[in-house]
Protein backbone atom coordinates (compact mmCIF):
# COMPACT_ATOMS: atom_id res chain seq x y z
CA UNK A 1 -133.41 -212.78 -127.54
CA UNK A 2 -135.86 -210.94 -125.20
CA UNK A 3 -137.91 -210.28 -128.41
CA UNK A 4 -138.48 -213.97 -129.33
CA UNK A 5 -139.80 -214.85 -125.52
CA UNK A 6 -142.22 -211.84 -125.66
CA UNK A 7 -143.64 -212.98 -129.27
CA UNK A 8 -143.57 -216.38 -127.57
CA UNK A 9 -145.52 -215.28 -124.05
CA UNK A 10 -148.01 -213.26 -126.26
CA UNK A 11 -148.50 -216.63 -128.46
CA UNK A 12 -148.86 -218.78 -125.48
CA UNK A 13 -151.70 -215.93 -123.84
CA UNK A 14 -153.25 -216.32 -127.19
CA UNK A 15 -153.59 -219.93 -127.22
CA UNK A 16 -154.66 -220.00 -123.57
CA UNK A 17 -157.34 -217.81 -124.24
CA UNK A 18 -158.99 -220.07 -126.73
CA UNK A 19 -158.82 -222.80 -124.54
CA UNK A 20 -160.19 -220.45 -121.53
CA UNK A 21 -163.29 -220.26 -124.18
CA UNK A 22 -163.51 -224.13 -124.66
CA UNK A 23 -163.55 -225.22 -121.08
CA UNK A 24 -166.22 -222.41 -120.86
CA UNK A 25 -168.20 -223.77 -123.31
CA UNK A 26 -167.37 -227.50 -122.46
CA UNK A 27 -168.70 -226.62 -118.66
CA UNK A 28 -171.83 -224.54 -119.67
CA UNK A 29 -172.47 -227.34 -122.24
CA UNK A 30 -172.69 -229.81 -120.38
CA UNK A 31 -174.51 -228.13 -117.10
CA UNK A 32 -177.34 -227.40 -119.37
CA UNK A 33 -177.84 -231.01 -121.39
CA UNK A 34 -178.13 -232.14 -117.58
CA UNK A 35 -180.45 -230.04 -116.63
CA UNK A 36 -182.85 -230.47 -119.99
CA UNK A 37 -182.43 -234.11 -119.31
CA UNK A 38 -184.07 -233.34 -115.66
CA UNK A 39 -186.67 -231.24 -117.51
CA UNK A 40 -187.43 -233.60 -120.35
CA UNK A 41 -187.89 -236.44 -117.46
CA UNK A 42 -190.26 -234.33 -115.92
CA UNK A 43 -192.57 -233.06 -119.19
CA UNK A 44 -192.48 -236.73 -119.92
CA UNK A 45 -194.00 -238.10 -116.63
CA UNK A 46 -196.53 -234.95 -116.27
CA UNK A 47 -197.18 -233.92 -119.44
CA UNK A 48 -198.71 -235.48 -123.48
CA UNK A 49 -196.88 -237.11 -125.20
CA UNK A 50 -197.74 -235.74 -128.24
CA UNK A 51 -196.15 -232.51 -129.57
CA UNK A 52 -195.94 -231.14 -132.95
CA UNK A 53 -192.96 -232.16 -135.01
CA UNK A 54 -193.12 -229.74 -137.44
CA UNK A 55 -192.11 -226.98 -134.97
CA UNK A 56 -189.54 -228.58 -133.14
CA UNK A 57 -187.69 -228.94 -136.28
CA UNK A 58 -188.31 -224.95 -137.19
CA UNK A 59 -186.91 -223.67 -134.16
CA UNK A 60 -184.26 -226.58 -134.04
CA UNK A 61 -181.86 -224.08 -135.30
CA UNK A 62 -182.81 -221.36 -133.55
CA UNK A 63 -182.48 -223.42 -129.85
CA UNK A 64 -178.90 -224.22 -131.24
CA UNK A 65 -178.11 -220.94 -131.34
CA UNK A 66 -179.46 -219.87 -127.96
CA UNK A 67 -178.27 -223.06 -126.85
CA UNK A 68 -174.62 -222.41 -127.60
CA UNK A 69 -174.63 -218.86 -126.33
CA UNK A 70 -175.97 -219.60 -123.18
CA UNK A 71 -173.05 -222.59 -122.40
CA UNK A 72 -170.54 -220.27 -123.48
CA UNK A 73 -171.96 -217.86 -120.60
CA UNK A 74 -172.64 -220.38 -117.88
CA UNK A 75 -169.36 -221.99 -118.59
CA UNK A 76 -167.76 -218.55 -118.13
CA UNK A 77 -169.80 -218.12 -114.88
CA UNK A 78 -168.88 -221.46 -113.46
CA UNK A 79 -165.64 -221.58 -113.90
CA UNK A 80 -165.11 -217.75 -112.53
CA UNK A 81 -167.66 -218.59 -109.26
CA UNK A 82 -165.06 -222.06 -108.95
CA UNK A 83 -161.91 -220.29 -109.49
């Protein structure tokens, strides 16, 4: 009986890790589309308007990338300077 709780608590750790990893992601995520929103506001008022399309769509992938590995860690940072 003990051996079907333990499989059961091990399981459970499992599952809460993943979801540890979400609401790090989730949190870092959304800190940093805020803060490019800020940013974007302010290269719109004091900067062109005109950029080059072209290369925003190269590195597109690239910034997704960088984009989700850096969420991941501020979510992780957040949450363990919160909690």
């Amino acid at each position: 009986m003990t051996e079907y709780f333990d499989g059961f608590l091990k399981d459970l750790g499992f599952y809460l890790t993943i979801v540890k990893f979400i609401l790090y992601f989730s949190v870092g995520a959304i800190l940093l589309v805020f803060i490019n929103k800020i940013l974007r506001a302010f290269t719109f008022i004091f900067s062109k308007l005109s950029k080059e399309k072209l290369v925003d769509r190269l590195i597109f992938i690239f910034k997704l990338i960088i984009f989700m590995l850096v969420s991941t860690a501020t979510g992780w940072l957040v949450i363990y300077l919160i909690f």
